[in-house]
Protein backbone atom coordinates (compact mmCIF):
# COMPACT_ATOMS: atom_id res chain seq x y z
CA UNK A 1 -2.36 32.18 -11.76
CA UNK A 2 -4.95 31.44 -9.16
CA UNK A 3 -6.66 34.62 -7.50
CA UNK A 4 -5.47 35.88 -4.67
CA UNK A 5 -7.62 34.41 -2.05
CA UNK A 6 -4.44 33.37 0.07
CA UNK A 7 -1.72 35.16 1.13
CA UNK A 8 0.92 35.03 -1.41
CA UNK A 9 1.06 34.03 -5.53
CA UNK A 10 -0.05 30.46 -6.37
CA UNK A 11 -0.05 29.14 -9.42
CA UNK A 12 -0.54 25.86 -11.39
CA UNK A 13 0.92 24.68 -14.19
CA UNK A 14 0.49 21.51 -16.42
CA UNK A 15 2.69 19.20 -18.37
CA UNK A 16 0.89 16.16 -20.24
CA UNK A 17 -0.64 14.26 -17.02
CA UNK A 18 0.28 15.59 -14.15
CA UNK A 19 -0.82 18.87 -12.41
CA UNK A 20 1.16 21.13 -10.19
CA UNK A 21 0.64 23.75 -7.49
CA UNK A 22 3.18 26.49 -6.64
CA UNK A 23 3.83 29.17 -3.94
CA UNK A 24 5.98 31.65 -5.63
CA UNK A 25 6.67 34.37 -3.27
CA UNK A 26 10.35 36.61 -2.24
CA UNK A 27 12.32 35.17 -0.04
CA UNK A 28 15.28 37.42 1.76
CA UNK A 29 18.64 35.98 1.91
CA UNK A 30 19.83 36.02 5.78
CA UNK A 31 23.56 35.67 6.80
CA UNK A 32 25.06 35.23 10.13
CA UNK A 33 27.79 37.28 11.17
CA UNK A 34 29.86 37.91 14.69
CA UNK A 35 31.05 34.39 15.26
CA UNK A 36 33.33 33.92 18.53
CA UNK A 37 35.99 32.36 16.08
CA UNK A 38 39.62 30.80 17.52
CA UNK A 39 42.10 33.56 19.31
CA UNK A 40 39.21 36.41 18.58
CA UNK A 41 38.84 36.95 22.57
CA UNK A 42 39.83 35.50 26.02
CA UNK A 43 37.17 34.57 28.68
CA UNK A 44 33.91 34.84 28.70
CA UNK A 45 33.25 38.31 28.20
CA UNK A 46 34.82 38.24 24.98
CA UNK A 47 32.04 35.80 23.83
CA UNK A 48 30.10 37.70 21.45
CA UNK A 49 26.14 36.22 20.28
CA UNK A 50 25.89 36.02 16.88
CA UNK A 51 23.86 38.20 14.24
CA UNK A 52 21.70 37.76 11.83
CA UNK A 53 22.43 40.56 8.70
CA UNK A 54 19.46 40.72 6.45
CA UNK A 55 20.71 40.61 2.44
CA UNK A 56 18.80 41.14 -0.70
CA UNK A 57 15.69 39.24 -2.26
CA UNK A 58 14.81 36.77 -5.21
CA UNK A 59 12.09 35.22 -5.96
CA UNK A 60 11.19 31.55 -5.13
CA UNK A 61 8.65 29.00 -6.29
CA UNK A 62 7.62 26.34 -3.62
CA UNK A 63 6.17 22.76 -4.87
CA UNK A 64 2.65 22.79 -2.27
CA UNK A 65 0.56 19.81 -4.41
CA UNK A 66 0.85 17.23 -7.09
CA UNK A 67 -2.52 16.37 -8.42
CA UNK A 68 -2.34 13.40 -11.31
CA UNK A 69 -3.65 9.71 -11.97
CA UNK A 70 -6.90 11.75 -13.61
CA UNK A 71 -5.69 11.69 -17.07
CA UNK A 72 -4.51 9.41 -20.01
CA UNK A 73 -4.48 11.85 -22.77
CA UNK A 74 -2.55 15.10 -22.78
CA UNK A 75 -4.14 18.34 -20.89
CA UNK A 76 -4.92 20.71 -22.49
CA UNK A 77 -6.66 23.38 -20.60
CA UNK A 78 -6.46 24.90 -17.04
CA UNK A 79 -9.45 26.68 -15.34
CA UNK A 80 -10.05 28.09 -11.98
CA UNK A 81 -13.80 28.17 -10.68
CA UNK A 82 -15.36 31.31 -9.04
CA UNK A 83 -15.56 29.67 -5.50
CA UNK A 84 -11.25 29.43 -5.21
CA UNK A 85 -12.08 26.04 -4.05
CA UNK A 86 -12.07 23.86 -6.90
CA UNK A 87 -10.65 23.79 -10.63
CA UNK A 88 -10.90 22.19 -13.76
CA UNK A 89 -8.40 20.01 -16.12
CA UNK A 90 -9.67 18.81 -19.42
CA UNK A 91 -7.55 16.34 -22.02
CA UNK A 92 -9.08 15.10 -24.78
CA UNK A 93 -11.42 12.91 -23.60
CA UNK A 94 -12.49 14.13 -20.14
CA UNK A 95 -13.18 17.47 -17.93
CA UNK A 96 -11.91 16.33 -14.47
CA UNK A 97 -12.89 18.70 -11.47
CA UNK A 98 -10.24 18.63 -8.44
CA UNK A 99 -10.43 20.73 -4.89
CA UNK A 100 -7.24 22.33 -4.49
CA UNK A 101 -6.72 20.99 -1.10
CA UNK A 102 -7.49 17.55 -1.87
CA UNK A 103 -4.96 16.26 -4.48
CA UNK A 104 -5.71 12.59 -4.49
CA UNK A 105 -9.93 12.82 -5.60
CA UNK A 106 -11.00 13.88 -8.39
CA UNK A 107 -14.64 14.24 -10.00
CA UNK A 108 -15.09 13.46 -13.66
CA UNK A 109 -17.89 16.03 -14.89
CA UNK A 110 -17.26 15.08 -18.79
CA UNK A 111 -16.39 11.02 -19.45
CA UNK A 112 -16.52 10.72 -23.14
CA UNK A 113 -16.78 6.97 -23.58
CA UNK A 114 -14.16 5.30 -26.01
CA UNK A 115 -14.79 1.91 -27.45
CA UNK A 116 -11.85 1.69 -30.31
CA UNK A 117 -9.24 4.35 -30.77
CA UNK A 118 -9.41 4.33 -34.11
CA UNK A 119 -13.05 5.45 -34.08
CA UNK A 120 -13.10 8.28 -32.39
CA UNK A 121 -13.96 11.55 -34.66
CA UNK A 122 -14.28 14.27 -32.07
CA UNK A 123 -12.25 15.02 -29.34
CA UNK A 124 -12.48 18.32 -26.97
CA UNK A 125 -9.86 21.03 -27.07
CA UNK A 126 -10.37 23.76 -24.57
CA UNK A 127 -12.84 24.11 -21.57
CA UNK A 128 -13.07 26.84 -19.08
CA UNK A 129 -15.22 27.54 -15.87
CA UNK A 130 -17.07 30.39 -16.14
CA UNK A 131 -16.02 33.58 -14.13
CA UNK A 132 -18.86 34.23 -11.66
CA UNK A 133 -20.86 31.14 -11.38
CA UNK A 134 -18.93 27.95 -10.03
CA UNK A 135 -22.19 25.62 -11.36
CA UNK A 136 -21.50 26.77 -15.03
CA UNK A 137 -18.43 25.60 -17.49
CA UNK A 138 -18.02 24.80 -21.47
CA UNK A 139 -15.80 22.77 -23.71
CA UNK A 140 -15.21 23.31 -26.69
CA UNK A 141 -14.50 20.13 -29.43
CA UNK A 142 -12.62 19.62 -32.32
CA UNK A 143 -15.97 19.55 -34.71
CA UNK A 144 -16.52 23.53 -33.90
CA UNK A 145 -19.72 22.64 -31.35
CA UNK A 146 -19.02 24.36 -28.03
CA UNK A 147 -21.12 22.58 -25.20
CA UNK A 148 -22.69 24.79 -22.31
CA UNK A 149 -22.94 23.07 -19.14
CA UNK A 150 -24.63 23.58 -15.41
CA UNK A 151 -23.98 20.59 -13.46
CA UNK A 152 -26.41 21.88 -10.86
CA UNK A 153 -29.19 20.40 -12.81
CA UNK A 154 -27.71 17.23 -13.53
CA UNK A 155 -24.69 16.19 -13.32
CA UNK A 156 -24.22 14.06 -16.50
CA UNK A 157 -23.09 17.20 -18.83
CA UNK A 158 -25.42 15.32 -21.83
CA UNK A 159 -28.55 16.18 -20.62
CA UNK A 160 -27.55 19.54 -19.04
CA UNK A 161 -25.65 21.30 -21.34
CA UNK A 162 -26.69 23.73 -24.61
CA UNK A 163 -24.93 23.26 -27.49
CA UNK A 164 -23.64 26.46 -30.08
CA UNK A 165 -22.83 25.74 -33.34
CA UNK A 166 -22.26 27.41 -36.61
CA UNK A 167 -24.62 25.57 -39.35
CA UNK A 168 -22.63 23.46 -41.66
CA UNK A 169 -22.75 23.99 -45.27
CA UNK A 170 -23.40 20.84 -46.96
CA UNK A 171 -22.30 22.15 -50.18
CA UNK A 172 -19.19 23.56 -49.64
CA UNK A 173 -17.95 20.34 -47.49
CA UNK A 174 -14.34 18.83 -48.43
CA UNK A 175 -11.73 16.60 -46.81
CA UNK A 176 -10.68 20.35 -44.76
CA UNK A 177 -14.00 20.97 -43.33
CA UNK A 178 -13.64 19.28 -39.92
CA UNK A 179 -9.82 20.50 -39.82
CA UNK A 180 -11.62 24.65 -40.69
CA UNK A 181 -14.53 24.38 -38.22
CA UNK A 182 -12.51 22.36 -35.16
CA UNK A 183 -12.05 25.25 -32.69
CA UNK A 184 -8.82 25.22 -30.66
CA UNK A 185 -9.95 27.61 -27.98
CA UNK A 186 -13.15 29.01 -26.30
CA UNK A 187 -13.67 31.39 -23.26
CA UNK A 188 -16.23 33.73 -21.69
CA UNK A 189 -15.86 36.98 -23.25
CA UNK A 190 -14.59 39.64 -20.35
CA UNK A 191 -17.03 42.45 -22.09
CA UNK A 192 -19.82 40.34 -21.03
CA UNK A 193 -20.20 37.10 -19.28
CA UNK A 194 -23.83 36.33 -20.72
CA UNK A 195 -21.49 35.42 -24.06
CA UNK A 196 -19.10 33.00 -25.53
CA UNK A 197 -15.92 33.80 -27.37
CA UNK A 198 -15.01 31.18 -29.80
CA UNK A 199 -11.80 31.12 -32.12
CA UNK A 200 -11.59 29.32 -35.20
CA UNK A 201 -7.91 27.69 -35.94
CA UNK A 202 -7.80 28.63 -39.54
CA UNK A 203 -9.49 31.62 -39.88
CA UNK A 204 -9.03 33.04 -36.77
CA UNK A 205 -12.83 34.01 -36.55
CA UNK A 206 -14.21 35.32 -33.37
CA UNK A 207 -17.68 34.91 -32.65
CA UNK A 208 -19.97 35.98 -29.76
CA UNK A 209 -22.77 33.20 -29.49
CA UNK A 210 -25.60 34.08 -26.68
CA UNK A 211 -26.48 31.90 -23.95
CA UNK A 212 -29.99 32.56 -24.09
CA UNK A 213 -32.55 30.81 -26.38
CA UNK A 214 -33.60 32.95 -29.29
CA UNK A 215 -37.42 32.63 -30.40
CA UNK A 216 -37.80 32.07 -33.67
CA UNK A 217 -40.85 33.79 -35.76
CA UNK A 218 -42.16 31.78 -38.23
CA UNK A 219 -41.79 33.57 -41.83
CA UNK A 220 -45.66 34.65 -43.66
């Protein structure tokens, strides 16, 4: 559901490549009634106008936009920015940004470059714009490394963003590592929006990771 900064409920949905905008709103049925039907009245003040009886209401969704031709893997995440201007789609391999009045442009803020299919080791599962700064979204990947980004600064998300990740244990490493680690979705925690919320497919593990940079104090 967008937020409601027009009149009415709009609301986008997704299948695997294309992108949809809807009006849903209630819409009263209207009939017509008092028709000058055949032997109802002779001359013309018999004619009668016609009126219009209101009935009862139902809800009805409205196709507005069709935003596509900015994907080739399948969505899979859905984010409106804090300006009601804009949004974000993300697939696999890319974090498209589109205005929601322009449906045919489309700004790629995350390109991840693929060279052979069969190489590719790390794709990105969620991403989400964050709730009171438009500049400011993450993505989350399938390797459990959740990338911060401000495109402000830059807008190549590689040498803008902050990377949180849990340290690896080396030891403990098997052929279900990457499948334990790969987090399926990430959002801004709503208790505070200076934190990240990250769950963990497996082990459903939620974990709070600050945006600001820790110092670290060397040990005597």
């Amino acid at each position: 559901w967008l937020n409601r900064h027009y009149k009415g409920l709009f609301m986008l949905t997704t299948n695997d490549k294309k992108i949809k905008l809807w009006k849903v709103f209630n819409k009263e049925e209207k009939k017509a009634y008092g028709f000058n039907l055949e032997g109802s009245g002779k001359g013309i003040k018999a004619l009668k106008i016609p009126k219009i009886k209101k009935g009862s209401k139902s809800v009805t969704a409205q196709l507005k936009k069709t935003y596509q031709n900015g994907h080739d893997y399948h969505i899979n995440s859905l984010s409106q920015c804090a300006d009601n201007e804009h949004f974000l789609s993300a697939d696999d391999m890319r974090v498209n940004i589109w205005n929601i009045n322009i449906s045919n442009e489309v700004y790629s803020a995350v390109d991840i470059p693929i060279e052979n299919a069969e190489d590719i080791s790390e794709v990105i599962t969620s991403a989400s714009f964050h709730p009171t700064d438009p500049n400011m979204f993450m993505f989350s990947s399938s390797k459990g490394v959740i990338k911060l980004c401000y495109y402000r600064l830059n807008s190549q998300y590689d040498k803008s963003s902050m990377d949180f990740a849990l340290p690896e244990d080396t030891q403990k490493k098997n052929f279900f590592s990457e499948i334990i680690n790969s987090i399926s979705y990430a959002c801004f925690a709503t208790v505070s929006y200076t934190h990240l919320r990250a769950h963990e497919t497996s082990l459903h593990l939620v974990c709070r990771l600050l945006l600001e940079k820790k110092n670290t104090h060397k040990k005597n």
